[in-house]
Protein backbone atom coordinates (compact mmCIF):
# COMPACT_ATOMS: atom_id res chain seq x y z
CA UNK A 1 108.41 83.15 100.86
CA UNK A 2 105.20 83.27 103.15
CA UNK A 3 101.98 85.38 101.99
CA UNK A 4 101.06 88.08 104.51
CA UNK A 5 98.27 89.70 104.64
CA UNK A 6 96.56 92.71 106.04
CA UNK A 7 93.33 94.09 106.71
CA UNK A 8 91.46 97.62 106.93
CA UNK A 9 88.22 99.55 106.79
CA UNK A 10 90.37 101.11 104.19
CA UNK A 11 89.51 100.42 100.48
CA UNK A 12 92.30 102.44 99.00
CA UNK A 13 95.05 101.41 100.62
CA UNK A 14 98.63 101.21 97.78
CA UNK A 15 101.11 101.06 100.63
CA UNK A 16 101.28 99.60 103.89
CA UNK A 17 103.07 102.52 106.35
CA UNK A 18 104.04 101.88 110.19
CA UNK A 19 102.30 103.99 112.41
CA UNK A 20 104.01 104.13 115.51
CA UNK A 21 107.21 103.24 114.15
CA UNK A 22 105.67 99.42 113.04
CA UNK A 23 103.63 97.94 110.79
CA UNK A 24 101.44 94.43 111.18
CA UNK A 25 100.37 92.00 109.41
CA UNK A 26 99.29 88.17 109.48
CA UNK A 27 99.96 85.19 107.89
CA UNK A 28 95.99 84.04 108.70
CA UNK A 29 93.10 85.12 106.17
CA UNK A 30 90.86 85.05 108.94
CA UNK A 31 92.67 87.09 111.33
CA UNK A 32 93.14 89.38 108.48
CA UNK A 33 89.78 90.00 108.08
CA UNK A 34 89.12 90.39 111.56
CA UNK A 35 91.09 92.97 111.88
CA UNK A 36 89.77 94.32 108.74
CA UNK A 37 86.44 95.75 110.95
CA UNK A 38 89.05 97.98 112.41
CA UNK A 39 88.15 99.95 114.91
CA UNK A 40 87.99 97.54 117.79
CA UNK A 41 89.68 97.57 120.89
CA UNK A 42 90.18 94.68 123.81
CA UNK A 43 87.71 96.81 125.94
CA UNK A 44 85.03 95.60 123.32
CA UNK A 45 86.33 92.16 122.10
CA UNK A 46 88.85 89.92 122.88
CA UNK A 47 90.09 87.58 120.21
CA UNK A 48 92.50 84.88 120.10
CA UNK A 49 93.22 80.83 120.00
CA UNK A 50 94.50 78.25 122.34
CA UNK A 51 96.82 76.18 120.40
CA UNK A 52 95.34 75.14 117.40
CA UNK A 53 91.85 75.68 117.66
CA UNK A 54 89.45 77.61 116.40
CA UNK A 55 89.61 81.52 116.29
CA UNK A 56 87.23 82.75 119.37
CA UNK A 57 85.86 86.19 119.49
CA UNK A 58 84.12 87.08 123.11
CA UNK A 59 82.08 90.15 123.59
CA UNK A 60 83.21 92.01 126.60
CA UNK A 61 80.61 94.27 126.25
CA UNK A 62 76.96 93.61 125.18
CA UNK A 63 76.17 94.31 121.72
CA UNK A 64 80.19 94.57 120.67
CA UNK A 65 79.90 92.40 117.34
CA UNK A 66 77.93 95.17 115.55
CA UNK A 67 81.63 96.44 115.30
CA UNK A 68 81.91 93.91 113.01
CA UNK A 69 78.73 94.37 111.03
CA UNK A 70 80.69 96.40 108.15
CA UNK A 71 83.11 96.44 105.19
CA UNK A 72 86.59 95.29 105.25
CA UNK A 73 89.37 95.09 102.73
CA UNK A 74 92.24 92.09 102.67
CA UNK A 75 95.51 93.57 101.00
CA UNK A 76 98.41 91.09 100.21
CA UNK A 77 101.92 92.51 101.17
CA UNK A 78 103.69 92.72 98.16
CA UNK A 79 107.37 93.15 99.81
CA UNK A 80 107.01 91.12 102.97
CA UNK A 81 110.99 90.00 102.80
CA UNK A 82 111.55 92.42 105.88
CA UNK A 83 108.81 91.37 108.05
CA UNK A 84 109.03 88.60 111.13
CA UNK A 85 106.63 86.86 113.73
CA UNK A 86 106.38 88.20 117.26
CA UNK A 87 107.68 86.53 120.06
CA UNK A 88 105.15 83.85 121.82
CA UNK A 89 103.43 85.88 124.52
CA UNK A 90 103.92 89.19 122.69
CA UNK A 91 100.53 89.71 120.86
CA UNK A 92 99.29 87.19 118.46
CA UNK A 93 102.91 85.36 118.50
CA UNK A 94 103.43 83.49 115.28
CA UNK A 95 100.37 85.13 113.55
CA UNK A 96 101.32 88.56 114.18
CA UNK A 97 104.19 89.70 111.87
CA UNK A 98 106.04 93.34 112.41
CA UNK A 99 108.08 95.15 110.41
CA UNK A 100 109.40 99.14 110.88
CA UNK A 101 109.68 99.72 107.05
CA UNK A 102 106.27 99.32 104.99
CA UNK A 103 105.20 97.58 101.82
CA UNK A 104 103.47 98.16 98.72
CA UNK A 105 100.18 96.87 99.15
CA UNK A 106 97.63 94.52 96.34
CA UNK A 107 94.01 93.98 97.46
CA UNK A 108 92.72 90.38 96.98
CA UNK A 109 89.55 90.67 98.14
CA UNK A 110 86.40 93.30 99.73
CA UNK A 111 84.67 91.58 102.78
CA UNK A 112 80.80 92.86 102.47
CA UNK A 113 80.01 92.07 106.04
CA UNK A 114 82.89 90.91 108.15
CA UNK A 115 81.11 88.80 111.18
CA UNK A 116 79.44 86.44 108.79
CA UNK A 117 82.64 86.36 106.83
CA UNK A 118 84.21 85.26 110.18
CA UNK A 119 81.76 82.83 110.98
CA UNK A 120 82.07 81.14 107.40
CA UNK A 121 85.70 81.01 108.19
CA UNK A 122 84.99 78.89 111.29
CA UNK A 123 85.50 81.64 113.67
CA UNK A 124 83.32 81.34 116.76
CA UNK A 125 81.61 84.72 118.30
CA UNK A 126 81.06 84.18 122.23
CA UNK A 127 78.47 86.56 123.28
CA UNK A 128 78.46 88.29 126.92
């Protein structure tokens, strides 16, 4: 069975609900914990990987990675039986995982500043 995880600004998180009708999460620590600086948008940041190389974060705006100058939280999904990859060109593909029914939620680890935690992680920042 894979290991999913899922990150939030949230530090009390027990239970992993969809909003929206779904709920995500990722096989990738690092992507975890990028989204773990939640909230971001794609009119700040754009993130992603071509093939297999390195995460890339660009700033699309000046000044965007101080949204990731905070806290995160990285929750493992405790039931993630009924979760399953996107499509290739739908989101993250194969790193973004769906599901319309939740999951009990453990948290494995508090991020104390998320951008250096990417950066350790090998993720590069591209500024504008």
């Amino acid at each position: 069975m894979k290991i999913l995880f899922h990150g939030s600004s949230r530090p009390d998180l027990k239970y992993l609900k969809p909003s929206r009708h779904i709920s995500f999460a990722t096989p990738s620590f690092a992507l975890a914990v990028a989204f773990s600086a939640s909230p971001w948008s794609d009119r700040e940041l754009d993130f992603g990987r071509i093939g297999n190389g390195p995460w890339t974060f660009k700033e699309k705006i000046p000044g965007a990675f101080k949204l990731l100058d905070k806290r995160g939280y990285i929750y493992v999904l405790l039931k993630p039986e009924h979760y399953h990859p996107r499509k290739r060109g739908n989101g993250l593909g194969p790193y973004e995982w769906t599901s319309k029914k939740g999951s009990p939620l453990l948290k494995v680890a508090e991020i104390k500043n998320v951008c250096q935690a990417l950066v350790s992680f090998g993720v590069r920042l591209k500024s504008k």
